[in-house]
Protein backbone atom coordinates (compact mmCIF):
# COMPACT_ATOMS: atom_id res chain seq x y z
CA UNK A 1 164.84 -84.09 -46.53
CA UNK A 2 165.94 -80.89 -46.53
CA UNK A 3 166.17 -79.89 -42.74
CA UNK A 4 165.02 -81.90 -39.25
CA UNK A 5 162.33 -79.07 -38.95
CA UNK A 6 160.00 -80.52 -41.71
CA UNK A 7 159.38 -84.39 -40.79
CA UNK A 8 159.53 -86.86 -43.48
CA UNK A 9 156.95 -88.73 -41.44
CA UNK A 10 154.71 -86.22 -39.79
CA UNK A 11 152.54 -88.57 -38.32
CA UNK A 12 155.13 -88.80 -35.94
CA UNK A 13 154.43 -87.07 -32.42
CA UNK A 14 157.63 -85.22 -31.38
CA UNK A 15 158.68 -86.59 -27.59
CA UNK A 16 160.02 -82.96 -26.75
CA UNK A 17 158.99 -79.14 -26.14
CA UNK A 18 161.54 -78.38 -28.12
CA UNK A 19 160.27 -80.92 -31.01
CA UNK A 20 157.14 -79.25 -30.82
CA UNK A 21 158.33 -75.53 -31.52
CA UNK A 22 160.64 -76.31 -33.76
CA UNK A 23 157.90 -78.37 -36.04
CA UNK A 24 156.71 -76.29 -39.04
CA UNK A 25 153.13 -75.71 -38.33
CA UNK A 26 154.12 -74.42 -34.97
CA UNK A 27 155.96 -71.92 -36.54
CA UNK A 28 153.05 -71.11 -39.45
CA UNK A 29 150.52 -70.65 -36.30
CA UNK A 30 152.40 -68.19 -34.58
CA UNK A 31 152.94 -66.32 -37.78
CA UNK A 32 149.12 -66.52 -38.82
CA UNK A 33 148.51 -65.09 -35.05
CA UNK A 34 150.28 -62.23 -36.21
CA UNK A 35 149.42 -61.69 -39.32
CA UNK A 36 146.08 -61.58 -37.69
CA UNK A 37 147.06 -59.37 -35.24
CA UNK A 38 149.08 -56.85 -37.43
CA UNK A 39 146.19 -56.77 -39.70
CA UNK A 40 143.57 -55.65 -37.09
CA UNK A 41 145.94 -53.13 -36.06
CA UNK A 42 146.18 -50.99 -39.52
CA UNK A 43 142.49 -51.20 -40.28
CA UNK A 44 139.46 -51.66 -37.76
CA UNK A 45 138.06 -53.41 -41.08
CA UNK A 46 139.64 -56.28 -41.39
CA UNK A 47 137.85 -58.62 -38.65
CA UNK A 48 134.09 -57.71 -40.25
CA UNK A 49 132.79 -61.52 -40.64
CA UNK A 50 131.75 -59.92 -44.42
CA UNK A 51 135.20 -58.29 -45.05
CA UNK A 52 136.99 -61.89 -44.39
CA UNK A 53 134.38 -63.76 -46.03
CA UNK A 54 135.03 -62.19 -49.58
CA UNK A 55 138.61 -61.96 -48.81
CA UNK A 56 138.20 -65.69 -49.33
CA UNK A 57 137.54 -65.28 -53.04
CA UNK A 58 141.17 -64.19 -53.36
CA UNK A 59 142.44 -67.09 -52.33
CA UNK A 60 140.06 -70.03 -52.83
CA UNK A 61 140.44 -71.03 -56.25
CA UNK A 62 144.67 -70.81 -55.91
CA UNK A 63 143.71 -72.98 -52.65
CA UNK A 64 142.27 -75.56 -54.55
CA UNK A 65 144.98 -75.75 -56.86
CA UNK A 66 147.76 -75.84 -54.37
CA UNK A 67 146.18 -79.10 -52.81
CA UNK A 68 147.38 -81.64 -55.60
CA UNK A 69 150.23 -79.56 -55.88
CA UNK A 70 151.83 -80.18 -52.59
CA UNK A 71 151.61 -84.01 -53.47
CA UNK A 72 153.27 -83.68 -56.18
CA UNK A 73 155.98 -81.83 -55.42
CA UNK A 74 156.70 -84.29 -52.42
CA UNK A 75 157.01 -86.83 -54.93
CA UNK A 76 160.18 -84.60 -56.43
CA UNK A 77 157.48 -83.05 -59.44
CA UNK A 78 155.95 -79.30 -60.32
CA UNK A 79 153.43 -78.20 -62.87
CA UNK A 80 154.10 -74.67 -63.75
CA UNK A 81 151.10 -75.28 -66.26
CA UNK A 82 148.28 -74.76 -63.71
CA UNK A 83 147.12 -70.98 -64.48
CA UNK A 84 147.79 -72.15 -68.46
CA UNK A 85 145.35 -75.03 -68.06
CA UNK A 86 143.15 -72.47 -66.36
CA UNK A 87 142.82 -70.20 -68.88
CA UNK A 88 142.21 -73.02 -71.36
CA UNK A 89 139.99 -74.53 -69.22
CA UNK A 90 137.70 -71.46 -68.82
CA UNK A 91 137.92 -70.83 -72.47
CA UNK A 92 136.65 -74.15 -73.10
CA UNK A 93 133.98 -72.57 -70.34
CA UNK A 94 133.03 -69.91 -72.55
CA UNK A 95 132.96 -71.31 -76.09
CA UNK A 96 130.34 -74.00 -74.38
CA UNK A 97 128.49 -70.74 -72.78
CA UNK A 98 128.23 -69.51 -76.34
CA UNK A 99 126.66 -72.79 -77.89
CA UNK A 100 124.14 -72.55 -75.47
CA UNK A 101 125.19 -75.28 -73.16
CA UNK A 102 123.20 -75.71 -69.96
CA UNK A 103 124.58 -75.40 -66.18
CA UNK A 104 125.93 -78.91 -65.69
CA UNK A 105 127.74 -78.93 -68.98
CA UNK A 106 129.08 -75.87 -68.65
CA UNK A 107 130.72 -76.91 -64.45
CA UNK A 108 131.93 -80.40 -66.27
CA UNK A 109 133.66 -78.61 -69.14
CA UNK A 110 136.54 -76.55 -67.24
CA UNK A 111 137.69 -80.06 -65.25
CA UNK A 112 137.75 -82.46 -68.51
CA UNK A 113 140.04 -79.85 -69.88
CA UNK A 114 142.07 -80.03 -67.22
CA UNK A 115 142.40 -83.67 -66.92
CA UNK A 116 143.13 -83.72 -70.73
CA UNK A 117 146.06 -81.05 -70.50
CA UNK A 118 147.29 -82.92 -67.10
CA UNK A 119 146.95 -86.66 -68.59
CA UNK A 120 149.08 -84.80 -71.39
CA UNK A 121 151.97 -83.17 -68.74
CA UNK A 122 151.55 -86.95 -67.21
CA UNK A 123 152.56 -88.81 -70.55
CA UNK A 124 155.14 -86.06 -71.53
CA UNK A 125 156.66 -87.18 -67.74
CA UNK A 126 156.50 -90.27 -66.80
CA UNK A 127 156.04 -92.09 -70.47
CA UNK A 128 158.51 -90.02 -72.38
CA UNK A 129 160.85 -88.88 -69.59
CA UNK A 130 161.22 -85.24 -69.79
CA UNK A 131 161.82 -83.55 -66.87
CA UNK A 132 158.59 -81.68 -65.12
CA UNK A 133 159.99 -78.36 -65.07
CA UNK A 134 160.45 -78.47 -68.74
CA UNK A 135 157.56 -79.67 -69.84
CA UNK A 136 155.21 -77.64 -68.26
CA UNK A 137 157.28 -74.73 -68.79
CA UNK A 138 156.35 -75.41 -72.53
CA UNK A 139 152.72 -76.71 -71.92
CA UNK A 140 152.64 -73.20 -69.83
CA UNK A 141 153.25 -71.29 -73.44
CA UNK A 142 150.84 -73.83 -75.14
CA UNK A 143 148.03 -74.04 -73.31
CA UNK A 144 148.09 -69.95 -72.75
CA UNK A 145 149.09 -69.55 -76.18
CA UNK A 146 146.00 -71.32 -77.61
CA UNK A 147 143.80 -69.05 -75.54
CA UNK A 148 145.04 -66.17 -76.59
CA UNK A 149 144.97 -67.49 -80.54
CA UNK A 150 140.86 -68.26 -80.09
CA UNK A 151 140.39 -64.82 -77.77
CA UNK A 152 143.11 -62.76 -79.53
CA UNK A 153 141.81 -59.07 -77.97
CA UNK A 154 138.06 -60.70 -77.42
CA UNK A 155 136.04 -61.66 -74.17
CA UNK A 156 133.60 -63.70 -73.06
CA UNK A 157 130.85 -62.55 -71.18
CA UNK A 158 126.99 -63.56 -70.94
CA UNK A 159 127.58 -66.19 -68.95
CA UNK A 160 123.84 -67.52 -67.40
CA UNK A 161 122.92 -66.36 -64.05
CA UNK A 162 122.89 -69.79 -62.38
CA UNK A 163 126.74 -70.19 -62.99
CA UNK A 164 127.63 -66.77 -61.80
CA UNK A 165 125.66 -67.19 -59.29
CA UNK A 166 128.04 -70.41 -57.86
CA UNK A 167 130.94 -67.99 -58.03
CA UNK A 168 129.33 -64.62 -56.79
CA UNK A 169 126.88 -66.21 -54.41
CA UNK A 170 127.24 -67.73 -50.58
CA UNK A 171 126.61 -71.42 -50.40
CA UNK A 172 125.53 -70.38 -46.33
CA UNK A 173 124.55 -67.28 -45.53
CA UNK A 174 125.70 -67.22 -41.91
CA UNK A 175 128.56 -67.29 -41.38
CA UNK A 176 128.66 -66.27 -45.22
CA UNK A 177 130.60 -69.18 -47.01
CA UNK A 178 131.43 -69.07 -50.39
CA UNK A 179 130.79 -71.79 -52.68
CA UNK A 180 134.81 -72.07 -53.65
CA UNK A 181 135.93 -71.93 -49.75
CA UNK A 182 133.49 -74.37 -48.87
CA UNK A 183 135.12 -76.33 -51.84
CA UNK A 184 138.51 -75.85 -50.51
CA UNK A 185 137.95 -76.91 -46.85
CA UNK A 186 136.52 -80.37 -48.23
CA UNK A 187 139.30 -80.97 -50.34
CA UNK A 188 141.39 -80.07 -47.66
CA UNK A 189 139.88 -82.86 -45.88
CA UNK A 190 139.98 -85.84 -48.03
CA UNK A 191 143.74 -84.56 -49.17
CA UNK A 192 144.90 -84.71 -45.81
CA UNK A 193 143.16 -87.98 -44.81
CA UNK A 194 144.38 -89.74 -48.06
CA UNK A 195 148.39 -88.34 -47.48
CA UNK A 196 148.82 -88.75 -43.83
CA UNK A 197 145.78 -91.90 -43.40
CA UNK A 198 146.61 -94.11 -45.86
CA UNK A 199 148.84 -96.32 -47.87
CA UNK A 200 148.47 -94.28 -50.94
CA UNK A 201 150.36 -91.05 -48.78
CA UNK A 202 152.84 -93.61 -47.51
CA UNK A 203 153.89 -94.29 -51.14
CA UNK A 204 153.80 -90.57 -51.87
CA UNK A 205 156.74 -89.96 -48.96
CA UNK A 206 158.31 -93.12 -50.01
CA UNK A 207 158.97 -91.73 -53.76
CA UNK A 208 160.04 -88.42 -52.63
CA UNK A 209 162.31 -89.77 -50.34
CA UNK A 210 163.96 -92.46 -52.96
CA UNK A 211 162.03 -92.95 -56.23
CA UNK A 212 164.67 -95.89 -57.04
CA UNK A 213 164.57 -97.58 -53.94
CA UNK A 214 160.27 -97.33 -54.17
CA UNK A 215 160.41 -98.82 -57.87
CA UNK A 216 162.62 -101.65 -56.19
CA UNK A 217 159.92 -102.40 -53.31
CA UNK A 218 157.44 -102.48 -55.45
CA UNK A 219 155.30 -99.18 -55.83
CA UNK A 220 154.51 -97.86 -59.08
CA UNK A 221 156.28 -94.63 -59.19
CA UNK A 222 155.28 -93.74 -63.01
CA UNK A 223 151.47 -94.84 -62.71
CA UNK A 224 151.49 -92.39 -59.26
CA UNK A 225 152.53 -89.29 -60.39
CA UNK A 226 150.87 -89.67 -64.15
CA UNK A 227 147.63 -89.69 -61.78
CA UNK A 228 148.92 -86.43 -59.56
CA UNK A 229 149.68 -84.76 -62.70
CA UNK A 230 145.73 -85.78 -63.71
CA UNK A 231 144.98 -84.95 -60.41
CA UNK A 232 146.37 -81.68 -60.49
CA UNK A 233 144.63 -80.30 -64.47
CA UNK A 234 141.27 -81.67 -62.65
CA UNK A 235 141.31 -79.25 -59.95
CA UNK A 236 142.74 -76.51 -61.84
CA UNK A 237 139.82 -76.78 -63.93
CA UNK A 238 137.36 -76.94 -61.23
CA UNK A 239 139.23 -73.93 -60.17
CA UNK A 240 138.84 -72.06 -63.58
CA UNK A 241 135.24 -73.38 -63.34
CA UNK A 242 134.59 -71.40 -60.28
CA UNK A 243 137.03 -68.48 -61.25
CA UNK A 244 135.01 -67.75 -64.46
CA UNK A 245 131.76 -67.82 -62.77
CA UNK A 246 133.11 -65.35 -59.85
CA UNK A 247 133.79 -62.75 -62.85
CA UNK A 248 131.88 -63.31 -64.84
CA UNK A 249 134.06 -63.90 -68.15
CA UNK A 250 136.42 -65.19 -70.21
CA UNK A 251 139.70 -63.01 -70.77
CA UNK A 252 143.28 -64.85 -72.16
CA UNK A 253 145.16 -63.26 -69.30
CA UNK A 254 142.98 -65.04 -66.62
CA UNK A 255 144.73 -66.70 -63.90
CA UNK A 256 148.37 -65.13 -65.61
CA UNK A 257 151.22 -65.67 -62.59
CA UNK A 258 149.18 -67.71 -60.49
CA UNK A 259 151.43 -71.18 -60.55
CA UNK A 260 154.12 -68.99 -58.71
CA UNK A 261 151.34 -67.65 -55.51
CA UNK A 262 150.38 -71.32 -55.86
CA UNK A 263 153.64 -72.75 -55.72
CA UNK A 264 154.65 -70.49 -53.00
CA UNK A 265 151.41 -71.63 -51.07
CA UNK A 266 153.25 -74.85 -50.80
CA UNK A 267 156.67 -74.42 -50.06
CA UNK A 268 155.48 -71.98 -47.08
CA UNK A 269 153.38 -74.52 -46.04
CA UNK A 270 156.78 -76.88 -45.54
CA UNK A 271 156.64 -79.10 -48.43
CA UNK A 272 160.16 -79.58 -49.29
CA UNK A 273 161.47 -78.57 -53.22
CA UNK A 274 163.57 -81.50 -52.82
CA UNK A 275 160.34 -84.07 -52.45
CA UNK A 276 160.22 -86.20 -49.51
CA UNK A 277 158.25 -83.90 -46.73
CA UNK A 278 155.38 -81.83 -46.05
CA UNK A 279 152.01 -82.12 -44.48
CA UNK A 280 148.43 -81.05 -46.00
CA UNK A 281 147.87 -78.88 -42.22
CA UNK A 282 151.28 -76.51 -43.08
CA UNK A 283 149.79 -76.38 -46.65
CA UNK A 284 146.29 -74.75 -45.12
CA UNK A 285 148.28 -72.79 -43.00
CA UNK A 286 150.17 -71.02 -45.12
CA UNK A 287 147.01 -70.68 -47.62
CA UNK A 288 145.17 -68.36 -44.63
CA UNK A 289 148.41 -66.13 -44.20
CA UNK A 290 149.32 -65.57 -47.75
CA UNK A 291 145.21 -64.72 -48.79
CA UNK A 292 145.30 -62.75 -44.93
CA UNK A 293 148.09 -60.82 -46.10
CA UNK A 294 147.21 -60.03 -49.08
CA UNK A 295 143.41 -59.10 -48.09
CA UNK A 296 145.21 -56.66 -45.02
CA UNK A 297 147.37 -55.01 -47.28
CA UNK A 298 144.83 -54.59 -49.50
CA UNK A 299 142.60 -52.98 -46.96
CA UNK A 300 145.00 -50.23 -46.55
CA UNK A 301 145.60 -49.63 -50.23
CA UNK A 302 149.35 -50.82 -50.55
CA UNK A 303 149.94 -51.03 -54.28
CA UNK A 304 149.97 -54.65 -55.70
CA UNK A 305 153.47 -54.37 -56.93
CA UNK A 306 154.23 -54.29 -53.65
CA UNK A 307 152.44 -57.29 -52.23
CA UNK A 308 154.03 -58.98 -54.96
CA UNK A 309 157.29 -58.13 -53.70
CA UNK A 310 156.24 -59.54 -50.13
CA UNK A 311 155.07 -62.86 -51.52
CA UNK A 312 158.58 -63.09 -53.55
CA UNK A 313 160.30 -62.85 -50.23
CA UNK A 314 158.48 -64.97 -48.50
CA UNK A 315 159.34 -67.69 -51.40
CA UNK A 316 162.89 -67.07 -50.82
CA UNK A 317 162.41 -67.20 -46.99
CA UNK A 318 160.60 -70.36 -46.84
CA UNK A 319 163.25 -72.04 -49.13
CA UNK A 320 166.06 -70.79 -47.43
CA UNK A 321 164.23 -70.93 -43.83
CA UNK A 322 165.05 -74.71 -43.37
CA UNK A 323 169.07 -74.80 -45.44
CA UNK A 324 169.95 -72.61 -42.77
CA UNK A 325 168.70 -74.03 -39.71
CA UNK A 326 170.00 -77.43 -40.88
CA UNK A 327 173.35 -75.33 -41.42
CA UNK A 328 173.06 -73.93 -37.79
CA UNK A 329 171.91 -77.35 -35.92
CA UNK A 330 174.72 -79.02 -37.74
CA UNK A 331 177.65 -76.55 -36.22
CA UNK A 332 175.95 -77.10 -32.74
């Protein structure tokens, strides 16, 4: 554990005041309070129930990515292969469009790709023994690299109106929910309940914490994260899934730099880089005030380059955030 701000347990109630403010989702809510804030200061647009509601379809689909993401990472693992396994997965999407598929062949198609390219990371892993970083650093230039073999310069469009319609259309109209954030929040559930609720999450801490001393008690640390990493291509194909139907088509640049916005979805949200700590709540958190920044600045026309600056820093902030207060608490 990186720093006594992030608990390794966080099921654990802190005793103190002091406990309390210092915990990391105390410190994401005030910031998402003033992200909030800020935002409804430089445009009177930004709290329109219609403006936030498709200001949801910029962050949904890297939402439902970053889910399985945080668990893995807790158990000391990454998969920088997630928008690779995207594009693959919605070109697998659109070559099942063209053959005429119908609708539920064409929603099942972008998640057995996934699980097929993260069954594949999972072997390379835990079977073989190559690192995670390097693996899917490679499967990142495979999986993109096959897409843009079959597209070369081409896209896919034509898609039927009953899957674009899942992507473009509101599952309620009021308040008007989008089929992906409605997604999202459930996952959001049942990830939260199965890391903090049960046994399973228990193990998940345990391995992050001391993968050795887990293998000794028992747990089996290989079989767990080959099924994250399986985990983690399923939703990133349900993701491409609902990313292809929100526009539309089938390009080999789809989804290009997302693993970093999702990866710094995570460590915002307080999982540790070092495995061990995070919750699924800090996660969410920092989900609503990356895609609320992002949506604000937007509003007001700052150039993306820029945002992407702002996201970079906040990477580097939320890494160093903790090294240093662990630095400071120790000299006290």
């Amino acid at each position: 554990m990186n720093a006594p701000i992030r608990q390794a347990i966080p099921d654990a109630a802190p005793r103190r005041l002091s406990d309390w403010l210092l915990r990391w989702e105390t410190i994401l809510v005030l910031l998402l309070i003033l992200v909030i804030i800020g935002n409804t200061a430089i445009s009177p647009y930004f709290l329109d129930i219609y403006n936030l509601s498709d200001a949801t379809y910029n962050f949904s689909e890297k939402a439902i990515v970053a889910l399985p993401m945080a668990l893995l990472i807790i158990t000391r693992e990454i998969d920088l292969s997630v928008a690779a396994i995207m594009a693959l997965a919605s070109l697998g999407t659109g070559l099942a469009a063209e053959a005429g598929a119908p609708l539920w062949a064409l929603l099942l198609v972008g998640p057995v790709v996934g699980v097929l390219c993260g069954a594949f990371n999972g072997v390379l892993v835990t079977m073989v023994g190559l690192p995670s970083i390097v693996v899917t650093i490679g499967t990142m230039s495979l999986y993109r690299g096959l897409a843009q073999v079959v597209l070369g310069d081409q896209v896919i469009k034509g898609y039927p109106k009953d899957y674009t319609a899942i992507g473009q259309n509101y599952l309620v109209s009021w308040p008007p929910l989008p089929y992906s954030f409605v997604i999202f929040l459930v996952l959001a559930v049942v990830f939260g309940i199965v890391l903090h609720k049960t046994a399973f999450g228990r193990k998940l801490y345990a391995i992050g914490n001391n993968p050795m001393a887990s293998r000794f008690s028992g747990i089996p640390v290989d079989r767990i994260r080959f099924l994250l990493f399986v985990a983690t291509g399923l939703l990133a194909g349900l993701a491409a899934t609902l990313l292809t139907a929100r526009i539309g088509s089938t390009r080999p640049n789809i989804a290009l730099g997302w693993e970093l916005e999702i990866i710094t979805m995570v460590i915002l949200g307080g999982v540790s880089i070092a495995g061990g700590s995070g919750t699924i709540p800090g996660v969410v958190l920092a989900i609503f005030i990356l895609g609320l920044i992002t949506f604000g600045l937007s509003l007001v026309n700052v150039p993306g380059i820029v945002i992407s600056v702002i996201l970079g820093c906040l990477l580097i902030a939320a890494i160093a955030a903790p090294i240093l207060a662990h630095r400071l608490l120790g000299r006290r």
